[in-house]
C-alpha atoms as a PDB file:
ATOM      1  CA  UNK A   1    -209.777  24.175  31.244  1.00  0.00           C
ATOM      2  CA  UNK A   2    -210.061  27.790  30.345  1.00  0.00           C
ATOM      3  CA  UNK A   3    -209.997  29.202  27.278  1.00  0.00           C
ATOM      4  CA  UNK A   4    -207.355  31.618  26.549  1.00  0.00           C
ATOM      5  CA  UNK A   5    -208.586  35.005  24.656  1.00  0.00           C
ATOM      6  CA  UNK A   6    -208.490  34.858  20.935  1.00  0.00           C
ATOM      7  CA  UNK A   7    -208.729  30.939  20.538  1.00  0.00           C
ATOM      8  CA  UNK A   8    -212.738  30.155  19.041  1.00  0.00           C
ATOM      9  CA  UNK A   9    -214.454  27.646  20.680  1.00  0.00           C
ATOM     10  CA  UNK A  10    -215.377  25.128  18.531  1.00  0.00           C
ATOM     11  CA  UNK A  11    -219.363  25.683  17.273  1.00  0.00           C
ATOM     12  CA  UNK A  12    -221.685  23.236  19.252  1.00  0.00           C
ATOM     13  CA  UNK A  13    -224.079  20.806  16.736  1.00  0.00           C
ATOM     14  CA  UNK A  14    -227.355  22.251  16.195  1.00  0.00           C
ATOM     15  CA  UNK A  15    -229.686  19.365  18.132  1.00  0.00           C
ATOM     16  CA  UNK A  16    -231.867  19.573  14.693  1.00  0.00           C
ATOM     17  CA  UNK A  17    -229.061  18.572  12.210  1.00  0.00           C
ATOM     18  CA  UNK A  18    -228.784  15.013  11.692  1.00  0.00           C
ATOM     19  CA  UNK A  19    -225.125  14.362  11.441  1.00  0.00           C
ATOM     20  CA  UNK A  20    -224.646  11.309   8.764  1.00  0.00           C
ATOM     21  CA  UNK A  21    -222.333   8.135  10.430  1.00  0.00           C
ATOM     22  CA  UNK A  22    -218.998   7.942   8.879  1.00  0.00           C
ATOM     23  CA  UNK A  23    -219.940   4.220   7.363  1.00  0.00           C
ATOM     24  CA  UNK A  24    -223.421   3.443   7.924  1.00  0.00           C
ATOM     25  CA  UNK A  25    -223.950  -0.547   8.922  1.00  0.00           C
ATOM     26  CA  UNK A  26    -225.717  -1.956   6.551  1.00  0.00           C
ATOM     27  CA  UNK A  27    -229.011  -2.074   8.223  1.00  0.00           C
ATOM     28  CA  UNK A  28    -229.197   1.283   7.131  1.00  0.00           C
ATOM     29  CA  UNK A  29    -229.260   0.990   3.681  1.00  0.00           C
ATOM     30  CA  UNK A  30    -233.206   0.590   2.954  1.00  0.00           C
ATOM     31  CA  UNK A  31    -233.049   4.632   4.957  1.00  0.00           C
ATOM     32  CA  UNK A  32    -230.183   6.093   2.971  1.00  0.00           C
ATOM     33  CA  UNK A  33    -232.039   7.230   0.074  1.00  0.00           C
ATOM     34  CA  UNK A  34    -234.489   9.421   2.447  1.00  0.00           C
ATOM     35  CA  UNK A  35    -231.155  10.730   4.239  1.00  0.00           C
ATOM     36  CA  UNK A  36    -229.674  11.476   1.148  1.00  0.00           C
ATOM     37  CA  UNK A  37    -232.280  13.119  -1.227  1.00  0.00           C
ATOM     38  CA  UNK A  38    -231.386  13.649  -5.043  1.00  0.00           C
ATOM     39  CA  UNK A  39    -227.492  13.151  -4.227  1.00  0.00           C
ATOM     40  CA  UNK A  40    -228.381   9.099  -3.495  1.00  0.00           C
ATOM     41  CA  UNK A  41    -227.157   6.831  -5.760  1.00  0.00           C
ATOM     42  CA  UNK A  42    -229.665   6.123  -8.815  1.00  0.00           C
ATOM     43  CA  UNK A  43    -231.736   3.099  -8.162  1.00  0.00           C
ATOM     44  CA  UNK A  44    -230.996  -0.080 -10.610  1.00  0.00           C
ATOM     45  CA  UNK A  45    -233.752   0.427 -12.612  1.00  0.00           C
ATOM     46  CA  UNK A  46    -233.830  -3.179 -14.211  1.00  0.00           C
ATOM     47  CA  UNK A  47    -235.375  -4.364 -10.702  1.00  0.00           C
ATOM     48  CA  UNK A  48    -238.631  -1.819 -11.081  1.00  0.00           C
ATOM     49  CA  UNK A  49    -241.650  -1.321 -13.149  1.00  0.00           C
ATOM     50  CA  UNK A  50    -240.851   2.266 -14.966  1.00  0.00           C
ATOM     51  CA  UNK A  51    -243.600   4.404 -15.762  1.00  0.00           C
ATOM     52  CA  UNK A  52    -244.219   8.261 -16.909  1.00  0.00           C
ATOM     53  CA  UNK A  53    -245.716  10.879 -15.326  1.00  0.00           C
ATOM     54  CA  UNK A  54    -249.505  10.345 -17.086  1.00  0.00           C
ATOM     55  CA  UNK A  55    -249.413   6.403 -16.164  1.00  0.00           C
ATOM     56  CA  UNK A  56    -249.130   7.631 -12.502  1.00  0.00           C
ATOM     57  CA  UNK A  57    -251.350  10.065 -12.578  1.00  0.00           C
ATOM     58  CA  UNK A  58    -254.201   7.066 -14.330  1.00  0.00           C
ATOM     59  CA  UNK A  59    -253.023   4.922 -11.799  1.00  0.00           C
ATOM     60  CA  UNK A  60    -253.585   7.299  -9.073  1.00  0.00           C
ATOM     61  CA  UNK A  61    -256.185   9.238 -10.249  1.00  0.00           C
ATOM     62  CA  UNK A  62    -255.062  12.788  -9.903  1.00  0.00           C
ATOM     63  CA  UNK A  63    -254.157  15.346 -12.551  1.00  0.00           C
ATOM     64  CA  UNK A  64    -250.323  14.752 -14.143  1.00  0.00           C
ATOM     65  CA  UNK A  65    -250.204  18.616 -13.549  1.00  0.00           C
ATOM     66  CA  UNK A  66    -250.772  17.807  -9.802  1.00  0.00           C
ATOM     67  CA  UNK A  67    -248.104  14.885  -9.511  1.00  0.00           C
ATOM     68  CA  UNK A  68    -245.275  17.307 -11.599  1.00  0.00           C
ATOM     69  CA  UNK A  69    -246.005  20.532  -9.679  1.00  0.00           C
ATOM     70  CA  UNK A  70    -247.130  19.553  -6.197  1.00  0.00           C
ATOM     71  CA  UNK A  71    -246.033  15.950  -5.832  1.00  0.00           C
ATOM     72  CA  UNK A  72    -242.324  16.372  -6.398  1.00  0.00           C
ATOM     73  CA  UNK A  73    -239.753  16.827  -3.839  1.00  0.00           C
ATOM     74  CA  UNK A  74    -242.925  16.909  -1.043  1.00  0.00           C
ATOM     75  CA  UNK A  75    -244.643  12.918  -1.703  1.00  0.00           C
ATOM     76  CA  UNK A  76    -242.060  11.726  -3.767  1.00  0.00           C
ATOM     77  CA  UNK A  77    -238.440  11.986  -3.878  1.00  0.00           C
ATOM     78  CA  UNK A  78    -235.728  11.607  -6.281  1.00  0.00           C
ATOM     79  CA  UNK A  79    -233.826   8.249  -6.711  1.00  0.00           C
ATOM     80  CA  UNK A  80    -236.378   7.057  -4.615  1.00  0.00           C
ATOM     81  CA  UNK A  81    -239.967   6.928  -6.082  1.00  0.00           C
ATOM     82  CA  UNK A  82    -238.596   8.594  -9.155  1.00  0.00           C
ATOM     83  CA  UNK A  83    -235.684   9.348 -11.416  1.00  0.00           C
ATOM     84  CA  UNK A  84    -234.963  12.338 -13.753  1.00  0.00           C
ATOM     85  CA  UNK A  85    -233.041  11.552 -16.962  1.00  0.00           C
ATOM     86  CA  UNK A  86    -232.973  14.569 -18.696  1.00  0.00           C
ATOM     87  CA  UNK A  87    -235.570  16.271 -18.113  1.00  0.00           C
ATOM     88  CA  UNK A  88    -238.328  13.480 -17.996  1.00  0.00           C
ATOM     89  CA  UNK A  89    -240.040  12.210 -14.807  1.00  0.00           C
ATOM     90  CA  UNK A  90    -239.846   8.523 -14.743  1.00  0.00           C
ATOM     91  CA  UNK A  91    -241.522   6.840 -12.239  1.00  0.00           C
ATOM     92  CA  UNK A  92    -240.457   3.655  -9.731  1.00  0.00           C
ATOM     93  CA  UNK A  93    -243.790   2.067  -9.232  1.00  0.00           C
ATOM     94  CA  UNK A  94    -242.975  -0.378  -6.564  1.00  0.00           C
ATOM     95  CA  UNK A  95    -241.942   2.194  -4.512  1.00  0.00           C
ATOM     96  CA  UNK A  96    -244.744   4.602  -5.290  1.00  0.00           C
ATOM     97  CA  UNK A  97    -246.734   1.393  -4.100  1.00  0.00           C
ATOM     98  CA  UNK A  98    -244.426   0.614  -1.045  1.00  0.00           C
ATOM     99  CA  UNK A  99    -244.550   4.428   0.438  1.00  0.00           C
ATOM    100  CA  UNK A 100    -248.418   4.884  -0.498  1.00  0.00           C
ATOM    101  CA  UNK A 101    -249.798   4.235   2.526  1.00  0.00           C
ATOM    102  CA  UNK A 102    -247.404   6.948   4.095  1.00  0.00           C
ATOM    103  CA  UNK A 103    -248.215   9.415   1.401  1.00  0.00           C
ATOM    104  CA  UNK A 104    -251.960  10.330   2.771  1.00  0.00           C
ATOM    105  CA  UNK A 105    -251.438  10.502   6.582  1.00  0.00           C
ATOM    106  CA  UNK A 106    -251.384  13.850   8.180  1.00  0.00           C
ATOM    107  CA  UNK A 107    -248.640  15.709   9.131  1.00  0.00           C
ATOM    108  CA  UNK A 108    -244.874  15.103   8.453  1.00  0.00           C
ATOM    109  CA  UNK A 109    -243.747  11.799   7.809  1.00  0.00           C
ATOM    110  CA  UNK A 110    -239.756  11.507   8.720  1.00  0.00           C
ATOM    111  CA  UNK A 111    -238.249   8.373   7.917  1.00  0.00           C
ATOM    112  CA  UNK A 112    -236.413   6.818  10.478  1.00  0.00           C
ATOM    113  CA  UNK A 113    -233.236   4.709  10.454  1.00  0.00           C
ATOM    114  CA  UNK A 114    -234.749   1.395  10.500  1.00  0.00           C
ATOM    115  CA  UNK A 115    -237.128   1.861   7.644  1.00  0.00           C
ATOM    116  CA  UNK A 116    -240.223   2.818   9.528  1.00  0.00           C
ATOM    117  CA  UNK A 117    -241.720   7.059  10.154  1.00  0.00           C
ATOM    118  CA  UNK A 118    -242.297   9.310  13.127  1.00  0.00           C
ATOM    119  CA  UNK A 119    -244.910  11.770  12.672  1.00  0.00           C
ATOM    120  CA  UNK A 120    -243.643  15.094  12.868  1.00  0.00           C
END
């Protein structure tokens, strides 16, 4: 089993680099949006209560300056809590809802496979 001079080994996985499944089994599918950030498919939005940026921030009660600048991409992700047509936020509020209690822990939240979190 030696390797003869010239030939590369191949390069071992990095033990931090989640390496997606092929065909994920369905029980999955409540995760994939997490694992797949802005490239996950759009949500159908028929199924959610959409809102704008300054309903979420009444809602919430923090400045819609805070939600566009700090929120995004950090609390709430693309195709997830929100979608971008254009270049309007628009909001998923039953997920906003679903992922609140998350949202104010401290630490790192990273969602797991099953649907739940580990704290990082």
């Amino acid at each position: 089993n030696h390797q003869q001079v010239g030939q590369a080994s191949p390069a071992p996985a990095h033990p931090l680099v989640a390496v997606p499944p092929q065909d994920p089994p369905a029980t999955r599918a409540s995760a994939i949006p997490y694992l797949l950030g802005p490239a996950a498919t759009p949500p159908d939005v028929s199924k959610f209560e959409v809102i704008t940026t300054d309903k979420v921030a009444e809602r919430l009660g923090y400045a819609k300056c805070t939600i566009r600048n700090t929120w995004i991409d950090v609390v709430l992700f693309e195709n997830v809590h929100f979608i971008k047509p254009r270049r309007k936020y628009l909001f998923l509020w039953e997920n906003i809802v679903r992922d609140l209690p998350y949202m104010g822990q401290c630490g790192t939240l990273i969602p797991m496979a099953n649907g739940g979190y580990a704290r990082g």
